[in-house]
ModelCIF file with pLDDT and N, C-alpha, C, O atoms, coordinates in Angstrom:
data_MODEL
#
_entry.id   MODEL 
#
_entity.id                         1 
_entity.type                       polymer 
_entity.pdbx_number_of_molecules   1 
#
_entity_poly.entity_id                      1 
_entity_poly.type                           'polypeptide(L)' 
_entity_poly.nstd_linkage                   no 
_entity_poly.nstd_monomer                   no 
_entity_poly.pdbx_seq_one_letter_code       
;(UNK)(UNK)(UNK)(UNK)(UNK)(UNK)(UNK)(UNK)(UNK)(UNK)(UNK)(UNK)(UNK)(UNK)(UNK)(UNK)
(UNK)(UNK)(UNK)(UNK)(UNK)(UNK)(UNK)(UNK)(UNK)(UNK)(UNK)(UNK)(UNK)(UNK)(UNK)(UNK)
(UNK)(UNK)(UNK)(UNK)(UNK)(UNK)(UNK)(UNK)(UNK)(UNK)(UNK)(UNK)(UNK)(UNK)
;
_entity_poly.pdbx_seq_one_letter_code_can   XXXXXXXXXXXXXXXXXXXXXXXXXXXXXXXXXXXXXXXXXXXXXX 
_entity_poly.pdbx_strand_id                 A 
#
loop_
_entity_poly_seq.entity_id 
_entity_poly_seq.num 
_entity_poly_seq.mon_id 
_entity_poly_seq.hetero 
1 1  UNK n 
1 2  UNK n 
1 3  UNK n 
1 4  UNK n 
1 5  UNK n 
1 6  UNK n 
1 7  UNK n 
1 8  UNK n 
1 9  UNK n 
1 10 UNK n 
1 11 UNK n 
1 12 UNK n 
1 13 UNK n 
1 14 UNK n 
1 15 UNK n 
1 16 UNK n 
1 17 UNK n 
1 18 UNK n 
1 19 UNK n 
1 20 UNK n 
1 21 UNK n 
1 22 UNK n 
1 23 UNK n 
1 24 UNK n 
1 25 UNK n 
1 26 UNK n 
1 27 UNK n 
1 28 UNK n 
1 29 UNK n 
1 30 UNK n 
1 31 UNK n 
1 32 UNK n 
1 33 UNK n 
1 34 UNK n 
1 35 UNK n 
1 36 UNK n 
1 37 UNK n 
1 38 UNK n 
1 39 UNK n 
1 40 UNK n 
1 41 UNK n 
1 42 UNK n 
1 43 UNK n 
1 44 UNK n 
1 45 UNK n 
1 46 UNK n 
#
_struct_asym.id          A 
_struct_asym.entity_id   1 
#
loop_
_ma_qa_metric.id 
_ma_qa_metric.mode 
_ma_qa_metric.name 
_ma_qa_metric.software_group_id 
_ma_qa_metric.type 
1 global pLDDT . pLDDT 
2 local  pLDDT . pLDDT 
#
_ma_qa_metric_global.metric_id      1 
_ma_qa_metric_global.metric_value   96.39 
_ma_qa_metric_global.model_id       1 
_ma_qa_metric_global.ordinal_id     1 
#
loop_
_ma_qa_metric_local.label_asym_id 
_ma_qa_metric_local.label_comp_id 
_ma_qa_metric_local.label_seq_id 
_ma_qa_metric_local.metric_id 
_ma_qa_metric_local.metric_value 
_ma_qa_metric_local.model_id 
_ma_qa_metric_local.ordinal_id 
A UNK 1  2 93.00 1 1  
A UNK 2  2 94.00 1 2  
A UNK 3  2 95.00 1 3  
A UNK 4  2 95.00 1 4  
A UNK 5  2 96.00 1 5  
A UNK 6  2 96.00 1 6  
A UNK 7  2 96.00 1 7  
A UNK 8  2 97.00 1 8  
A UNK 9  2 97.00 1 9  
A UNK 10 2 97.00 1 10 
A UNK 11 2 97.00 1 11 
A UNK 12 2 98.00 1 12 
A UNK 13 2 98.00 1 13 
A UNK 14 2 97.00 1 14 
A UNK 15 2 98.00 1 15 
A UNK 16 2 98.00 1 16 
A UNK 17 2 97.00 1 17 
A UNK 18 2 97.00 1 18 
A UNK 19 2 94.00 1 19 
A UNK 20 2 95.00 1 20 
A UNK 21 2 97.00 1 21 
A UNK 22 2 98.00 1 22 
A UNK 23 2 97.00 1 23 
A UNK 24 2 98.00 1 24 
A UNK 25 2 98.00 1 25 
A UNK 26 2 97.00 1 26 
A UNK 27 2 97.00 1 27 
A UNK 28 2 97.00 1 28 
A UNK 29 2 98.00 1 29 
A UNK 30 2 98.00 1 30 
A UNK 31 2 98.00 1 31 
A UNK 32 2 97.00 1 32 
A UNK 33 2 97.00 1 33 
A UNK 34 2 96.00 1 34 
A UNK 35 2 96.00 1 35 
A UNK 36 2 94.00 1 36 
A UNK 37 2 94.00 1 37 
A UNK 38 2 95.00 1 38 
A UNK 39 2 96.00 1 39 
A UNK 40 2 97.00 1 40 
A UNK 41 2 97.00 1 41 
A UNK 42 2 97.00 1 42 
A UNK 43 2 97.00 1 43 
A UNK 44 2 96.00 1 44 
A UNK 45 2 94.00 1 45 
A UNK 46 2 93.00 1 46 
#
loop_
_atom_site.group_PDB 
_atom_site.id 
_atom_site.type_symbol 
_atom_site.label_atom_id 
_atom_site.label_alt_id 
_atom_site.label_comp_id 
_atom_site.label_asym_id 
_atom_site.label_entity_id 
_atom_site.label_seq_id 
_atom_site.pdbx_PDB_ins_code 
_atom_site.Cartn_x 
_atom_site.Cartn_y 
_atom_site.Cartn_z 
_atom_site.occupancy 
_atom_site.B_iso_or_equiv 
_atom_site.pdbx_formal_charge 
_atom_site.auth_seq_id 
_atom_site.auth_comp_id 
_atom_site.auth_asym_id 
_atom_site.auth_atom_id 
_atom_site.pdbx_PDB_model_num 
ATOM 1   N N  . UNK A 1 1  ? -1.283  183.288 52.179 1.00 93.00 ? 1  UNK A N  1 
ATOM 2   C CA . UNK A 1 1  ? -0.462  183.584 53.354 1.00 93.00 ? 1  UNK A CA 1 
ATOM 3   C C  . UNK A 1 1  ? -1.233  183.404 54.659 1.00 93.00 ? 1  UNK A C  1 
ATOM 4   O O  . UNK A 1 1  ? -0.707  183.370 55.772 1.00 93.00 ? 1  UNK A O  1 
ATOM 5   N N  . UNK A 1 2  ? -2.779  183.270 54.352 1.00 94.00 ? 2  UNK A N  1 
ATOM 6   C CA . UNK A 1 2  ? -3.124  183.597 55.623 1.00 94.00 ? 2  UNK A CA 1 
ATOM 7   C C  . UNK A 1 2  ? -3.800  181.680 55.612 1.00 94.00 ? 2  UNK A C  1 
ATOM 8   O O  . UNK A 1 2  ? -3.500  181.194 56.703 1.00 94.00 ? 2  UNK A O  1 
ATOM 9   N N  . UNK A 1 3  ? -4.428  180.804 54.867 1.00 95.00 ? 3  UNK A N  1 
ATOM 10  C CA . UNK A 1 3  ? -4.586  179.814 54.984 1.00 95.00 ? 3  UNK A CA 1 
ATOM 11  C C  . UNK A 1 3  ? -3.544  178.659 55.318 1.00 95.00 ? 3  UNK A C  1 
ATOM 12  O O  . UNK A 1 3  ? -3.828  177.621 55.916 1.00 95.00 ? 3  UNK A O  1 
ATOM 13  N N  . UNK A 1 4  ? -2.133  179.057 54.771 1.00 95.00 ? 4  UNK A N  1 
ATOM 14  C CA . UNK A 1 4  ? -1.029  177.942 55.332 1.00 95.00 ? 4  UNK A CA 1 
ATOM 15  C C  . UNK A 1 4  ? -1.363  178.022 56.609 1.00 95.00 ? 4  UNK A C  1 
ATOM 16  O O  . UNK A 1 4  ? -1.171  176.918 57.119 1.00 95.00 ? 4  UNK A O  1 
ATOM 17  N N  . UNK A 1 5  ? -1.884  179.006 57.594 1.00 96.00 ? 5  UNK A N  1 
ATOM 18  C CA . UNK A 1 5  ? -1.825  178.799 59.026 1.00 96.00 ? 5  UNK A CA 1 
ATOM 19  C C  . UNK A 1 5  ? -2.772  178.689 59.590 1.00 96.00 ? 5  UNK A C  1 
ATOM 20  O O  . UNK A 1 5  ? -2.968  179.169 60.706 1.00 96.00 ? 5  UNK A O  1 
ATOM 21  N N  . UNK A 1 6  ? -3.754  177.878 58.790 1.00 96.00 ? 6  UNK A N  1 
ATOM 22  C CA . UNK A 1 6  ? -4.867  178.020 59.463 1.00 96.00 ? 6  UNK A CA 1 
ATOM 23  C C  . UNK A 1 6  ? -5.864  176.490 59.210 1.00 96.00 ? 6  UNK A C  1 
ATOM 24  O O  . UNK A 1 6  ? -5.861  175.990 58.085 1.00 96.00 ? 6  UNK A O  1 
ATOM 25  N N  . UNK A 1 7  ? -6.529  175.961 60.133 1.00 96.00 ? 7  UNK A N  1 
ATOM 26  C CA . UNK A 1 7  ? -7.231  175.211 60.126 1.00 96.00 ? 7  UNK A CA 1 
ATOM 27  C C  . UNK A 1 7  ? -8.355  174.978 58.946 1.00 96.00 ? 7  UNK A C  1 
ATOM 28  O O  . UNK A 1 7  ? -8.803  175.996 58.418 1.00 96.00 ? 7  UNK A O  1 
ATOM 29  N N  . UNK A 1 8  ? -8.792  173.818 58.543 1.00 97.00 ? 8  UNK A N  1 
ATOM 30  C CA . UNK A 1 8  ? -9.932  173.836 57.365 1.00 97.00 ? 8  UNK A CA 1 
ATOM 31  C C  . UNK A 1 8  ? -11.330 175.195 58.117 1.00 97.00 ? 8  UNK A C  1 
ATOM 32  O O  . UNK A 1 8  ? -11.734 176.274 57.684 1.00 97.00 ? 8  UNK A O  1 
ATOM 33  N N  . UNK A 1 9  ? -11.665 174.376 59.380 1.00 97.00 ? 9  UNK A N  1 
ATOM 34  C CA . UNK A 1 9  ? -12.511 175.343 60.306 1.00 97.00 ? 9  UNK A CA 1 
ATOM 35  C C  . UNK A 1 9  ? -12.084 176.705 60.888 1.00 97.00 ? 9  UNK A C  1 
ATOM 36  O O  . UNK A 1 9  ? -12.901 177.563 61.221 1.00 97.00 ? 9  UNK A O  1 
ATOM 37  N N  . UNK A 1 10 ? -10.800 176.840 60.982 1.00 97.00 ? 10 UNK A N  1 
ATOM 38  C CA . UNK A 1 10 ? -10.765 178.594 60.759 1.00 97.00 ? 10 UNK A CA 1 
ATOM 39  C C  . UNK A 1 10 ? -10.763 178.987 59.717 1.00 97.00 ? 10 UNK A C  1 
ATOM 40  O O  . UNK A 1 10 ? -10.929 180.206 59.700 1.00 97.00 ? 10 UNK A O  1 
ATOM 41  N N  . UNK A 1 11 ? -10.642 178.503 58.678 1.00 97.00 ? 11 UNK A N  1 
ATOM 42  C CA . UNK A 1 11 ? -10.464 178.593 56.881 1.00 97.00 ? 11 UNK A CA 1 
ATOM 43  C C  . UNK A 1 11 ? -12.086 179.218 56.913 1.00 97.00 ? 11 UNK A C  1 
ATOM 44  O O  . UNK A 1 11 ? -12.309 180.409 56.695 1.00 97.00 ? 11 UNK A O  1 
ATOM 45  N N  . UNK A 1 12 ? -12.937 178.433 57.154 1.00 98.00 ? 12 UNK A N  1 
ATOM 46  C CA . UNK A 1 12 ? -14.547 178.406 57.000 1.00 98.00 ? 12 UNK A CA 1 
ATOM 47  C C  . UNK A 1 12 ? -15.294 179.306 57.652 1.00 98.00 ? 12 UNK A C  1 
ATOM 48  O O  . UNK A 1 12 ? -16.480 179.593 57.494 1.00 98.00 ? 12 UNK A O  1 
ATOM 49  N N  . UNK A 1 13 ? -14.125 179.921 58.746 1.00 98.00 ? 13 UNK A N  1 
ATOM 50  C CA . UNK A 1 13 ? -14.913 181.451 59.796 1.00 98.00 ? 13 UNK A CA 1 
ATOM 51  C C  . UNK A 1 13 ? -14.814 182.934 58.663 1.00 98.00 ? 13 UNK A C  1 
ATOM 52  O O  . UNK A 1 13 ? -15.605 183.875 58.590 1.00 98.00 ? 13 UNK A O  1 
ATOM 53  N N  . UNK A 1 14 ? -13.538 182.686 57.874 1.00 97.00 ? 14 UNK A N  1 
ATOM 54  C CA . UNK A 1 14 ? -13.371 183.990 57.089 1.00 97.00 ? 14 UNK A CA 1 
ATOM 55  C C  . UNK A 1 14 ? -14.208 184.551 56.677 1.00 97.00 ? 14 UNK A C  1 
ATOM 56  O O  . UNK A 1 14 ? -15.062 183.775 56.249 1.00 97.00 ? 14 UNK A O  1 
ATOM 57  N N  . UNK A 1 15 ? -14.445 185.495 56.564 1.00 98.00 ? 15 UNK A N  1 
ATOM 58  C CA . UNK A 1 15 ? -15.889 186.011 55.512 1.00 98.00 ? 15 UNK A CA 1 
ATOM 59  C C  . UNK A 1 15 ? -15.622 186.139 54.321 1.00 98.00 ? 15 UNK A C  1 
ATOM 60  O O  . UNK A 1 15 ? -14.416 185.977 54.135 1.00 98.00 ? 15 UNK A O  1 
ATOM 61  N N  . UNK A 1 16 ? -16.153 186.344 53.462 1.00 98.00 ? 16 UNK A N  1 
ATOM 62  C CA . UNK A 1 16 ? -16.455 186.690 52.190 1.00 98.00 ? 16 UNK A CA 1 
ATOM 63  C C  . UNK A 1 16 ? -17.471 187.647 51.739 1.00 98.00 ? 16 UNK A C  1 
ATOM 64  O O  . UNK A 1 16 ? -17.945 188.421 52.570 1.00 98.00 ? 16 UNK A O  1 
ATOM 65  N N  . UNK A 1 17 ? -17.840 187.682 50.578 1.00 97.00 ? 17 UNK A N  1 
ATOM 66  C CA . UNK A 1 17 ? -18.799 188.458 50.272 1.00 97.00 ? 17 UNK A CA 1 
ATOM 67  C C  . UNK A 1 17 ? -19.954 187.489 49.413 1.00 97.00 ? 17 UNK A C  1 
ATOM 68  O O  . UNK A 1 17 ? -19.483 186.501 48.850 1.00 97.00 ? 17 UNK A O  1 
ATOM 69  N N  . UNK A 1 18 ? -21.332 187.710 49.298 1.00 97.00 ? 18 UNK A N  1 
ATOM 70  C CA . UNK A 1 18 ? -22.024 187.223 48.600 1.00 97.00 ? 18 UNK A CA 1 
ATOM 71  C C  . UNK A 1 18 ? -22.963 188.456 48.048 1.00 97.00 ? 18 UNK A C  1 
ATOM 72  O O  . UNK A 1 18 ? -23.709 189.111 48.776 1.00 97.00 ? 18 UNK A O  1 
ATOM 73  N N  . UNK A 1 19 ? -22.841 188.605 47.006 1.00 94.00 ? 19 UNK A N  1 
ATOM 74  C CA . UNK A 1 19 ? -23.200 189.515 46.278 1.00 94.00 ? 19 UNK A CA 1 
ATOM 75  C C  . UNK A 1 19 ? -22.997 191.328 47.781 1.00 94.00 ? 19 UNK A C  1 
ATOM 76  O O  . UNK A 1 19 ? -21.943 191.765 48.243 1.00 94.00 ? 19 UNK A O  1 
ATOM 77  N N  . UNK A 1 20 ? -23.855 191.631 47.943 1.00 95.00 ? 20 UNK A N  1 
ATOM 78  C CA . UNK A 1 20 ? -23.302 192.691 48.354 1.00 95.00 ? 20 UNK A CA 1 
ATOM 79  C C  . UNK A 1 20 ? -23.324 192.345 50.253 1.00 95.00 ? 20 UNK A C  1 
ATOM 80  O O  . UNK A 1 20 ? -23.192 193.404 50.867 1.00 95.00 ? 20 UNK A O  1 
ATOM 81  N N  . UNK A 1 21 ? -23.426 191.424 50.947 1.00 97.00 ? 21 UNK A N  1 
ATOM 82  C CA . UNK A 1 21 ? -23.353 191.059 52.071 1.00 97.00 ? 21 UNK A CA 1 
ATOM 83  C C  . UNK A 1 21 ? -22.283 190.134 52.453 1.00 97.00 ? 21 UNK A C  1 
ATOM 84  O O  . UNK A 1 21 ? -22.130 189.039 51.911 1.00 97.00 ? 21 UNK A O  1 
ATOM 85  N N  . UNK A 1 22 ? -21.295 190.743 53.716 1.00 98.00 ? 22 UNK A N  1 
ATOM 86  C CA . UNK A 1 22 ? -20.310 189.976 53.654 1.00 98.00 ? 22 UNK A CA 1 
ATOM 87  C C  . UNK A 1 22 ? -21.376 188.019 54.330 1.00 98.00 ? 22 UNK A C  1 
ATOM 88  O O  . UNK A 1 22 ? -22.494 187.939 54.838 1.00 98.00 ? 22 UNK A O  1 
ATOM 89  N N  . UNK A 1 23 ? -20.516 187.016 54.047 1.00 97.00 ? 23 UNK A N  1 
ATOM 90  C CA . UNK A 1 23 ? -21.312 185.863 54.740 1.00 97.00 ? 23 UNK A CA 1 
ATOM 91  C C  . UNK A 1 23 ? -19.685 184.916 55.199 1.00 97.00 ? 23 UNK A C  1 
ATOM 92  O O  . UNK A 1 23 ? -18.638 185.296 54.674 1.00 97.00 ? 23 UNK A O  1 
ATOM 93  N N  . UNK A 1 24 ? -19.674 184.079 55.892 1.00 98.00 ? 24 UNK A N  1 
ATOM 94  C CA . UNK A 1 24 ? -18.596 183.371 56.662 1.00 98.00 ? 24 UNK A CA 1 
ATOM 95  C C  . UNK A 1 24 ? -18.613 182.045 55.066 1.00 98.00 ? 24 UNK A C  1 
ATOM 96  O O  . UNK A 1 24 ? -19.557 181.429 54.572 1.00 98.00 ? 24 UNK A O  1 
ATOM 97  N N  . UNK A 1 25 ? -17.008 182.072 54.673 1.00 98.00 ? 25 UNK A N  1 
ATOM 98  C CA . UNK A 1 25 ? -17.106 181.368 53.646 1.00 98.00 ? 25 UNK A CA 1 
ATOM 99  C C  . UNK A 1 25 ? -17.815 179.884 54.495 1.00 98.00 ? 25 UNK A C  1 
ATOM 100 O O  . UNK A 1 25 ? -18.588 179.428 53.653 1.00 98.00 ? 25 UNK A O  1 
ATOM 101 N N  . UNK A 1 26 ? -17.860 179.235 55.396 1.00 97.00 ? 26 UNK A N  1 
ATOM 102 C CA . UNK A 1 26 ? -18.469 178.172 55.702 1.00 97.00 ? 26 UNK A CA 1 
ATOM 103 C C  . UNK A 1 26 ? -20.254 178.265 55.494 1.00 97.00 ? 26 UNK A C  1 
ATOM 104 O O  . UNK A 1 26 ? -20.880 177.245 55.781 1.00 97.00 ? 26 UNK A O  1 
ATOM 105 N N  . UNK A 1 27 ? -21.009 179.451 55.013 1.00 97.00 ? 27 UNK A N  1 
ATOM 106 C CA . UNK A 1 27 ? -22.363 179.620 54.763 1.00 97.00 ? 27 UNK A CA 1 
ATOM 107 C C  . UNK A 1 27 ? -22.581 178.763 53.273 1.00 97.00 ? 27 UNK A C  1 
ATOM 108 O O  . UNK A 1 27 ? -23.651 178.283 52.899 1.00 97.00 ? 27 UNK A O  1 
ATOM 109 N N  . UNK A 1 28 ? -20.986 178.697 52.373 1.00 97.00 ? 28 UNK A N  1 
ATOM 110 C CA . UNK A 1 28 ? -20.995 178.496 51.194 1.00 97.00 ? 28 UNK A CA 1 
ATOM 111 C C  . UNK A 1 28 ? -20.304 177.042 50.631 1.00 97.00 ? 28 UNK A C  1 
ATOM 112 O O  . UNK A 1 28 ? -20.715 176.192 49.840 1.00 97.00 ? 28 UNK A O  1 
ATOM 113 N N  . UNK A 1 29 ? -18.977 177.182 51.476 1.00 98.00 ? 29 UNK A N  1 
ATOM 114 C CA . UNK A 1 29 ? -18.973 175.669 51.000 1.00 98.00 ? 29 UNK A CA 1 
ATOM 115 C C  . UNK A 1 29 ? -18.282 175.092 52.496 1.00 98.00 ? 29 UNK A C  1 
ATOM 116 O O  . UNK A 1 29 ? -18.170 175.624 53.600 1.00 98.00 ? 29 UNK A O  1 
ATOM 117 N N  . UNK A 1 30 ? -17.811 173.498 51.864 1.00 98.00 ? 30 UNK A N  1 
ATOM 118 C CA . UNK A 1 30 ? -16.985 172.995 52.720 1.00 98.00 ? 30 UNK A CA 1 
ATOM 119 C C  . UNK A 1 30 ? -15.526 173.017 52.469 1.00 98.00 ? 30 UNK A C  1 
ATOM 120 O O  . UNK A 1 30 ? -14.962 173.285 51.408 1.00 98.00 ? 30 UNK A O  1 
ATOM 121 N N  . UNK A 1 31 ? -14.745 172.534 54.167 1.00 98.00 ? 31 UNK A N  1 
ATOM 122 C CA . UNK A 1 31 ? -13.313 172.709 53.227 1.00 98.00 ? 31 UNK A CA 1 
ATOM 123 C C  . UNK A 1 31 ? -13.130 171.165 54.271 1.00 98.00 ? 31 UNK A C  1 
ATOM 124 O O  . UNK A 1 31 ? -13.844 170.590 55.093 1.00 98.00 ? 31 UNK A O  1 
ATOM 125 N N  . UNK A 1 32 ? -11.658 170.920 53.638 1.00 97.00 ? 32 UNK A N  1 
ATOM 126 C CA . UNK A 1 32 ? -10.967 170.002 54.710 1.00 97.00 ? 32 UNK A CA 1 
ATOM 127 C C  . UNK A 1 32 ? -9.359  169.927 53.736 1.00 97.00 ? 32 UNK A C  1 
ATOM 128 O O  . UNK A 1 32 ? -9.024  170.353 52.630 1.00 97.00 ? 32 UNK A O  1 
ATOM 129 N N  . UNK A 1 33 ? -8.636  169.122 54.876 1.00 97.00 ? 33 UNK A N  1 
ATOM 130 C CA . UNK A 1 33 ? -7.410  169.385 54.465 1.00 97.00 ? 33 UNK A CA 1 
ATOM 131 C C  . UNK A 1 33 ? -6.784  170.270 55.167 1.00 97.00 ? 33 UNK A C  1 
ATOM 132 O O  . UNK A 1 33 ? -7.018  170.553 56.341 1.00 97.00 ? 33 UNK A O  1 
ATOM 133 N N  . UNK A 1 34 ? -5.538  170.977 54.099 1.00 96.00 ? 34 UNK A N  1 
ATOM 134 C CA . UNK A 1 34 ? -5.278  171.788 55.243 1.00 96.00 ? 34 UNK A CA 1 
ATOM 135 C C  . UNK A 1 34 ? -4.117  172.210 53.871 1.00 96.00 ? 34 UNK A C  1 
ATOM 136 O O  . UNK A 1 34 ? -3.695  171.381 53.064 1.00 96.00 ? 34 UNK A O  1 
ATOM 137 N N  . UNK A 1 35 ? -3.692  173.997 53.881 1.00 96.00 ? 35 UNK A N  1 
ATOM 138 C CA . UNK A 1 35 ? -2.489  173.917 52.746 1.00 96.00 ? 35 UNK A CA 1 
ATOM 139 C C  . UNK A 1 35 ? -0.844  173.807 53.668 1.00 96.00 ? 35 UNK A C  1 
ATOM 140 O O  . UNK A 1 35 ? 0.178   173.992 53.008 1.00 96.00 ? 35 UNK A O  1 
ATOM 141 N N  . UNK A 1 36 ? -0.766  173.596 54.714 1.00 94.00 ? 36 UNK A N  1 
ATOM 142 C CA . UNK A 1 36 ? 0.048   174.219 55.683 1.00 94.00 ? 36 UNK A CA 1 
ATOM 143 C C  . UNK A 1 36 ? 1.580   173.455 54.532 1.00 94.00 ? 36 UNK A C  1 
ATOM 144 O O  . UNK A 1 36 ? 2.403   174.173 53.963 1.00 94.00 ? 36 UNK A O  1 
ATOM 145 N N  . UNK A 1 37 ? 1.572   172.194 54.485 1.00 94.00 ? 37 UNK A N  1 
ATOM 146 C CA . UNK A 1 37 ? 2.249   171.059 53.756 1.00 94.00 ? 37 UNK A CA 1 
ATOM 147 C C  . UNK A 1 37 ? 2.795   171.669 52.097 1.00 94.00 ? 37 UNK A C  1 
ATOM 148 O O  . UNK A 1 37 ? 3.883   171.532 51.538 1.00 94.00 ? 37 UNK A O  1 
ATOM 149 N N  . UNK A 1 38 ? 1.883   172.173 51.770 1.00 95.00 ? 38 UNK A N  1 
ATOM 150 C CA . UNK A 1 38 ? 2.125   172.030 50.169 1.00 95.00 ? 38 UNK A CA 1 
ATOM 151 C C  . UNK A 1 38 ? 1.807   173.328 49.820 1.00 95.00 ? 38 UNK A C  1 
ATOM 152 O O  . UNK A 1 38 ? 2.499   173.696 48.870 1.00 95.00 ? 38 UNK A O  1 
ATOM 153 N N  . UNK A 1 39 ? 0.861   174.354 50.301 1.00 96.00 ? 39 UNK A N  1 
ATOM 154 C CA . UNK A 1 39 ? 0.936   175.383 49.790 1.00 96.00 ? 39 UNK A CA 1 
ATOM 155 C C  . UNK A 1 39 ? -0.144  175.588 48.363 1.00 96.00 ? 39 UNK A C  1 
ATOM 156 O O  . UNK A 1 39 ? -0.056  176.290 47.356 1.00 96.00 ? 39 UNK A O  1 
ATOM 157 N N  . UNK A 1 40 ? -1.061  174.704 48.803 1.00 97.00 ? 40 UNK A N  1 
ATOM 158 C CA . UNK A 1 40 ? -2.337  174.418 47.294 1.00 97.00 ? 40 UNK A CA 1 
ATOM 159 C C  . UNK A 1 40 ? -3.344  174.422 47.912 1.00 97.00 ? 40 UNK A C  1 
ATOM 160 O O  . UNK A 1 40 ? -3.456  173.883 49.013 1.00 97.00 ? 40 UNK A O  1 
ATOM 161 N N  . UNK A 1 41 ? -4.642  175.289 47.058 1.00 97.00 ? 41 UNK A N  1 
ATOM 162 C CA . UNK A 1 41 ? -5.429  175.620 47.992 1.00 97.00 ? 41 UNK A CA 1 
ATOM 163 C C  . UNK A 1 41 ? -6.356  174.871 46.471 1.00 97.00 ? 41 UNK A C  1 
ATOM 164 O O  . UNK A 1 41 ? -6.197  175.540 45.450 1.00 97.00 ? 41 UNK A O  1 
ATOM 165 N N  . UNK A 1 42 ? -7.343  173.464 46.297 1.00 97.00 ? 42 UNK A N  1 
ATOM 166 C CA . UNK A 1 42 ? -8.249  173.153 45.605 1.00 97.00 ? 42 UNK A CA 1 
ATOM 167 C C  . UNK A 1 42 ? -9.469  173.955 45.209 1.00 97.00 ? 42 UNK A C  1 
ATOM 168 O O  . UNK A 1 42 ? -10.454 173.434 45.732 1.00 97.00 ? 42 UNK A O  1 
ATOM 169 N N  . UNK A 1 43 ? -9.664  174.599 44.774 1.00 97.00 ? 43 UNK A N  1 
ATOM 170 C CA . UNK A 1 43 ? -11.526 174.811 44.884 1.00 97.00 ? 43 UNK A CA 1 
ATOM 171 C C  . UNK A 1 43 ? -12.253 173.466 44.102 1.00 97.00 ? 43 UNK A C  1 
ATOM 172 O O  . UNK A 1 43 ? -11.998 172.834 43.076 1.00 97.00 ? 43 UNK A O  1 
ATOM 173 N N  . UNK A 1 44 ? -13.036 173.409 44.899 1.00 96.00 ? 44 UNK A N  1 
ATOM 174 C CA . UNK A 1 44 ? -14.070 172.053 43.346 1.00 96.00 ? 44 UNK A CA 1 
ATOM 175 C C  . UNK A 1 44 ? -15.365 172.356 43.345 1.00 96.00 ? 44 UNK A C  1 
ATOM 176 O O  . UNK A 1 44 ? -15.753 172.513 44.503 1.00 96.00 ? 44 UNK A O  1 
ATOM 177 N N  . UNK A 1 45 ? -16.365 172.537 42.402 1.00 94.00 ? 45 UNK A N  1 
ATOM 178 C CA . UNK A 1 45 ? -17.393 172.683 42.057 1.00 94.00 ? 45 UNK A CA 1 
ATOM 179 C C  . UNK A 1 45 ? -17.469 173.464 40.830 1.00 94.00 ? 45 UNK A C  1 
ATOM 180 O O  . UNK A 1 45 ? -16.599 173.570 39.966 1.00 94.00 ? 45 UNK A O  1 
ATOM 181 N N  . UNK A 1 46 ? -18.718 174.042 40.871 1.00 93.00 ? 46 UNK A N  1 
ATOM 182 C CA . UNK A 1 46 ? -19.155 175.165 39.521 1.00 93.00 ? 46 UNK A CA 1 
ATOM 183 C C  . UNK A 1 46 ? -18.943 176.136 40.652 1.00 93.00 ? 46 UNK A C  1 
ATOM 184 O O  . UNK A 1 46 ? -19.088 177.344 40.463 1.00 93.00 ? 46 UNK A O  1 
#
C-alpha cells in the first residue's frame, strides 16, 4: 500500500531493520521500476 505510491528512490529511503539496527533499505539493495502499474513488488537475489 505504501510502495504503489512511491518512487524506486523513495522505495530505497524506507528503513528496515538489519539484525537489531534499523538501516535505509537502499544500505542493502537496489530497486528500480516502480509497482504503481501492476501492483508486484520482485525481490531477486539470495
Amino acid at each position: 500500500e505504501d510502495v504503489v505510491k512511491q518512487s524506486a528512490d523513495e522505495v530505497l529511503r524506507a528503513l528496515v531493520r538489519q539484525g537489531n539496527r534499523p538501516v535505509p533499505l537502499g544500505e542493502l539493495f537496489d530497486a528500480s521500476g516502480s509497482a504503481a502499474q501492476d501492483a508486484t513488488i520482485v525481490w531477486q537475489g539470495d
